[in-house]
N, C-alpha and C. Protein backbone atom coordinates (compact mmCIF):
# COMPACT_ATOMS: atom_id res chain seq x y z
N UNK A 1 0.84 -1.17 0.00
CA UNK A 1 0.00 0.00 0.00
C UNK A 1 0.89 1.24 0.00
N UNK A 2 0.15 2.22 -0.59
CA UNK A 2 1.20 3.64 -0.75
C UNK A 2 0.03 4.61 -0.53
N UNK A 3 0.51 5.41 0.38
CA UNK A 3 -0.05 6.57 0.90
C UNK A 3 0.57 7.80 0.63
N UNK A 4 -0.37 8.50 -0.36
CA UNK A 4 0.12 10.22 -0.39
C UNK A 4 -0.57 11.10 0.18
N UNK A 5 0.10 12.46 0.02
CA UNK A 5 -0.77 13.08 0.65
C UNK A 5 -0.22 14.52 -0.39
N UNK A 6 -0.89 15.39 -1.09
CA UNK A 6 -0.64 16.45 -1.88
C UNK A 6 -1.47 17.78 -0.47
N UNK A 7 -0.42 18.44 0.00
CA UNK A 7 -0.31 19.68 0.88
C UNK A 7 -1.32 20.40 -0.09
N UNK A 8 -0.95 21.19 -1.27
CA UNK A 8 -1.85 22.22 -1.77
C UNK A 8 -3.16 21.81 -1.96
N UNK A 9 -2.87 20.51 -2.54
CA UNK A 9 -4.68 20.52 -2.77
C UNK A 9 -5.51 19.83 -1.93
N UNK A 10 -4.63 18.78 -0.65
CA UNK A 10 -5.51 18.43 0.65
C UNK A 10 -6.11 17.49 -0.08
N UNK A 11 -5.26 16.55 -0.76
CA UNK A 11 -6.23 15.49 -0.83
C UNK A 11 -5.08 14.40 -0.62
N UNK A 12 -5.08 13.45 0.10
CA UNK A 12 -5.01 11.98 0.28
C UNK A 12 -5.40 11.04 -0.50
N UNK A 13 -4.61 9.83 -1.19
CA UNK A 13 -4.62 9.09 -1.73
C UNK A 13 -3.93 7.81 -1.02
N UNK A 14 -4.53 7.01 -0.91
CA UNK A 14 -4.19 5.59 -0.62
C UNK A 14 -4.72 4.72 -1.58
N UNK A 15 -3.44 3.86 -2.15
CA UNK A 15 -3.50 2.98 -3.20
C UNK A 15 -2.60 1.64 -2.82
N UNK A 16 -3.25 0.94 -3.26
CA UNK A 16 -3.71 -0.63 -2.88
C UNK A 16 -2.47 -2.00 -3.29
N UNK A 17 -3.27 -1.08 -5.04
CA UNK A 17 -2.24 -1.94 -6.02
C UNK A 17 -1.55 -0.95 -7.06
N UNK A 18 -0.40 -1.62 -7.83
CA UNK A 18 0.53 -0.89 -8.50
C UNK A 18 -0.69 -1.06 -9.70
N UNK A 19 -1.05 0.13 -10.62
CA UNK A 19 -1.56 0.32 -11.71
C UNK A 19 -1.43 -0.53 -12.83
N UNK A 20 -2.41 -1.03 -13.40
CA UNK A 20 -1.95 -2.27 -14.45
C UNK A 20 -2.71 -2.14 -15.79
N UNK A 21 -3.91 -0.96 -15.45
CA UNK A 21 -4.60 -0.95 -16.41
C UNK A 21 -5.64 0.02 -16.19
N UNK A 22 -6.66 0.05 -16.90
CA UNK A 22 -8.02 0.82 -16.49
C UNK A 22 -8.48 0.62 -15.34
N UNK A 23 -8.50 1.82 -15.03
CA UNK A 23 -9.58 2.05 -13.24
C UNK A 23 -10.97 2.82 -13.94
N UNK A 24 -11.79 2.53 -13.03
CA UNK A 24 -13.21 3.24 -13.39
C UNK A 24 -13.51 3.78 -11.62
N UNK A 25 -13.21 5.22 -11.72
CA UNK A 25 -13.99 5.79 -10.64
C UNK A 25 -15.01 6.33 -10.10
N UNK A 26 -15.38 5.53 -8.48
CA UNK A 26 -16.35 5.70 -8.62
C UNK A 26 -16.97 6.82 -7.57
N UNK A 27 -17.60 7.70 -7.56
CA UNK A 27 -17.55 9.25 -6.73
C UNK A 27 -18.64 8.23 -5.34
N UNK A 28 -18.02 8.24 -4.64
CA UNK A 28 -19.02 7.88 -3.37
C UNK A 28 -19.94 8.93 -2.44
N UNK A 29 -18.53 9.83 -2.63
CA UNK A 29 -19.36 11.48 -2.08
C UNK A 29 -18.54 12.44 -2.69
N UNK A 30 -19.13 13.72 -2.52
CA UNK A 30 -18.40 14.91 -3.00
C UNK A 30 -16.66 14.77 -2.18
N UNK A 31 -16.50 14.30 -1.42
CA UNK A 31 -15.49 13.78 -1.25
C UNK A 31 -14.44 12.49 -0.70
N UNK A 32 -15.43 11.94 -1.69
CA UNK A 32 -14.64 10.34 -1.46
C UNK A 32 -14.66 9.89 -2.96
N UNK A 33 -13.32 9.26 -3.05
CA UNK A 33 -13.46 8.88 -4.49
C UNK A 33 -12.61 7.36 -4.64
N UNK A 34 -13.36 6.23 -4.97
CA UNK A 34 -12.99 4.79 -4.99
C UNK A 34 -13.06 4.83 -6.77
N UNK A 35 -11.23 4.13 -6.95
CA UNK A 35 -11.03 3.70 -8.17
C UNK A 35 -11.06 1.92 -8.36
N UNK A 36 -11.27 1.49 -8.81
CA UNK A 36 -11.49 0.53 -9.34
C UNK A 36 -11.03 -0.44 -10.51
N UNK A 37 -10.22 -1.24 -10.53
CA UNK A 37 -9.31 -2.30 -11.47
C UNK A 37 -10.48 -2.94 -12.02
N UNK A 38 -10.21 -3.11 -13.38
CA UNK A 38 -11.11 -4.34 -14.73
C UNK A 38 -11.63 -5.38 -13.70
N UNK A 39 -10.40 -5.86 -12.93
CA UNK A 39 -10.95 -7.11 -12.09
C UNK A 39 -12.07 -7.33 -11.33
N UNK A 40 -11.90 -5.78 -10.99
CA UNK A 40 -13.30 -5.20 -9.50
C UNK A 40 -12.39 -5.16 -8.42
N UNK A 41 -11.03 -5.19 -8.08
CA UNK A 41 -10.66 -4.83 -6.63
C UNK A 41 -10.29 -3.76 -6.88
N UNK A 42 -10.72 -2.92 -6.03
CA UNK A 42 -10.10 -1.72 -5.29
C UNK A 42 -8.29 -1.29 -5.41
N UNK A 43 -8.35 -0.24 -6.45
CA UNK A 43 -7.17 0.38 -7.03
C UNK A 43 -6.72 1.31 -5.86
N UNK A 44 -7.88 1.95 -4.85
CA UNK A 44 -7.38 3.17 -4.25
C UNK A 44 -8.35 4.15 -3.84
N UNK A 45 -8.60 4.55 -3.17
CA UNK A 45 -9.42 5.41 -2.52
C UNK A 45 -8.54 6.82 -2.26
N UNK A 46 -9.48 8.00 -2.79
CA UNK A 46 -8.79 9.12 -2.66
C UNK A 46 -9.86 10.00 -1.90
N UNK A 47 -9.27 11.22 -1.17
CA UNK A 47 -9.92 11.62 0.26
C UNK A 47 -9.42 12.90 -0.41
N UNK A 48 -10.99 14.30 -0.83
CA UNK A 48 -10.81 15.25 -1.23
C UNK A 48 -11.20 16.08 0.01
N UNK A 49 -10.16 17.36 0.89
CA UNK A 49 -10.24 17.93 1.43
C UNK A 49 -10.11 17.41 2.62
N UNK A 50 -8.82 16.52 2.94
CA UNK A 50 -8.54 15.30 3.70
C UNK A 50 -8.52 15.92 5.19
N UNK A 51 -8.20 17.26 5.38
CA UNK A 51 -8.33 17.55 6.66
C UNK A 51 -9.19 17.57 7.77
N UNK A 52 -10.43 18.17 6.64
CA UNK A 52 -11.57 18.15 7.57
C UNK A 52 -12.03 16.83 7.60
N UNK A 53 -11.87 16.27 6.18
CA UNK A 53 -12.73 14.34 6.92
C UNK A 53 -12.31 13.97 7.90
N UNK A 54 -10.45 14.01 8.00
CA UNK A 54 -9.91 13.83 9.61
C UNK A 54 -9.85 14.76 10.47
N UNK A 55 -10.70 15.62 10.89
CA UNK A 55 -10.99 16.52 11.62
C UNK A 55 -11.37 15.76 12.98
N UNK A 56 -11.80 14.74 13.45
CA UNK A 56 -11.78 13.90 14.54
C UNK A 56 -10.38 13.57 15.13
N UNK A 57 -9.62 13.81 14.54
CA UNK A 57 -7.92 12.92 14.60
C UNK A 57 -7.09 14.18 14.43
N UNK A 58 -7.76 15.55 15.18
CA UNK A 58 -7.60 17.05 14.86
C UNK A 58 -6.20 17.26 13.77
N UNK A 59 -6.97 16.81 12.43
CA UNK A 59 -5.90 17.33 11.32
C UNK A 59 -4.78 16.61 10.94
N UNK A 60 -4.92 15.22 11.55
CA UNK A 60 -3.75 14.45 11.64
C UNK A 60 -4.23 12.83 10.64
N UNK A 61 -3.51 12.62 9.87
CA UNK A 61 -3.33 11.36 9.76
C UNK A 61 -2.44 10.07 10.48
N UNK A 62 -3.37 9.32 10.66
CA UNK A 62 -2.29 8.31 12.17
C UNK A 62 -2.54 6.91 11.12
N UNK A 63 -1.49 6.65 10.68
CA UNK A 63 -0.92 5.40 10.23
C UNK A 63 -0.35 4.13 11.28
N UNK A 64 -1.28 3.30 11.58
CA UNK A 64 -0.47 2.43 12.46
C UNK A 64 -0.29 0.90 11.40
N UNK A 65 1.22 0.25 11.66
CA UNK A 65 1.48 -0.99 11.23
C UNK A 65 2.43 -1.76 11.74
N UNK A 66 2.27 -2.90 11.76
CA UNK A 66 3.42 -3.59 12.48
C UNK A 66 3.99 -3.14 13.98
N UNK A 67 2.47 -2.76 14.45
CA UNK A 67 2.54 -2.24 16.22
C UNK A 67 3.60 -0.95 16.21
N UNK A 68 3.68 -0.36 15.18
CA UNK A 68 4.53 1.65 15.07
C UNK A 68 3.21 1.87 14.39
N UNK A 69 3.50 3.45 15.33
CA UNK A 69 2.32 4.06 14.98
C UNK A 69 2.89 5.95 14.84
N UNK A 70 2.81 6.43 13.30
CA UNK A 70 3.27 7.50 13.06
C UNK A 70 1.99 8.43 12.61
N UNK A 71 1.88 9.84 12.62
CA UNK A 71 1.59 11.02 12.07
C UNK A 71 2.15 12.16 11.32
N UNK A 72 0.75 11.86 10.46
CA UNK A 72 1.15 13.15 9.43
C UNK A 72 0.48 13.99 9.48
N UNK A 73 0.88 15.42 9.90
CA UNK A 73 0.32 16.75 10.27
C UNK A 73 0.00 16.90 8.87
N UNK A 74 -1.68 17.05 8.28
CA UNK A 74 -2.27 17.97 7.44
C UNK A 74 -2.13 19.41 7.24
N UNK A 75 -2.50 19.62 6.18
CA UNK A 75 -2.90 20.91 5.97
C UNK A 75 -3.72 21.65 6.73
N UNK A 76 -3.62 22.91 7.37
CA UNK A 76 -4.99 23.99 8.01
C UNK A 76 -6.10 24.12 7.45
């Protein structure tokens, strides 16, 4: 899995699998956006205006794996 995060435009991307072909996306909400592989699994989910969705987690993204657990300070 690969996690970005683009500062100017506040959006978050987490992706799944390495790109192999056509994705078809699909808008879940004005800001949630699930891409989608030929196969049907899940290419990646992208998070528009990622701060406020994590606005519970005040502005922070918290990545935990393999029992470490890091943060990434968002955008204001």
């Amino acid at each position: 899995m690969k996690l970005s995060y683009d500062v100017k435009a506040n959006i978050a991307y987490m992706r799944f699998h390495k790109k192999s072909g056509t994705v078809t996306t699909l808008k879940i909400s004005d800001e949630v956006n699930i891409d989608i592989a030929a196969d049907g699994t899940i290419y990646g989910i992208e998070l528009l205006n990622a701060n406020e969705q994590l606005a519970d987690d005040h502005g922070r993204l918290i990545i935990e794996a393999g029992g470490k657990c890091q943060e990434v300070a968002l955008a204001a």
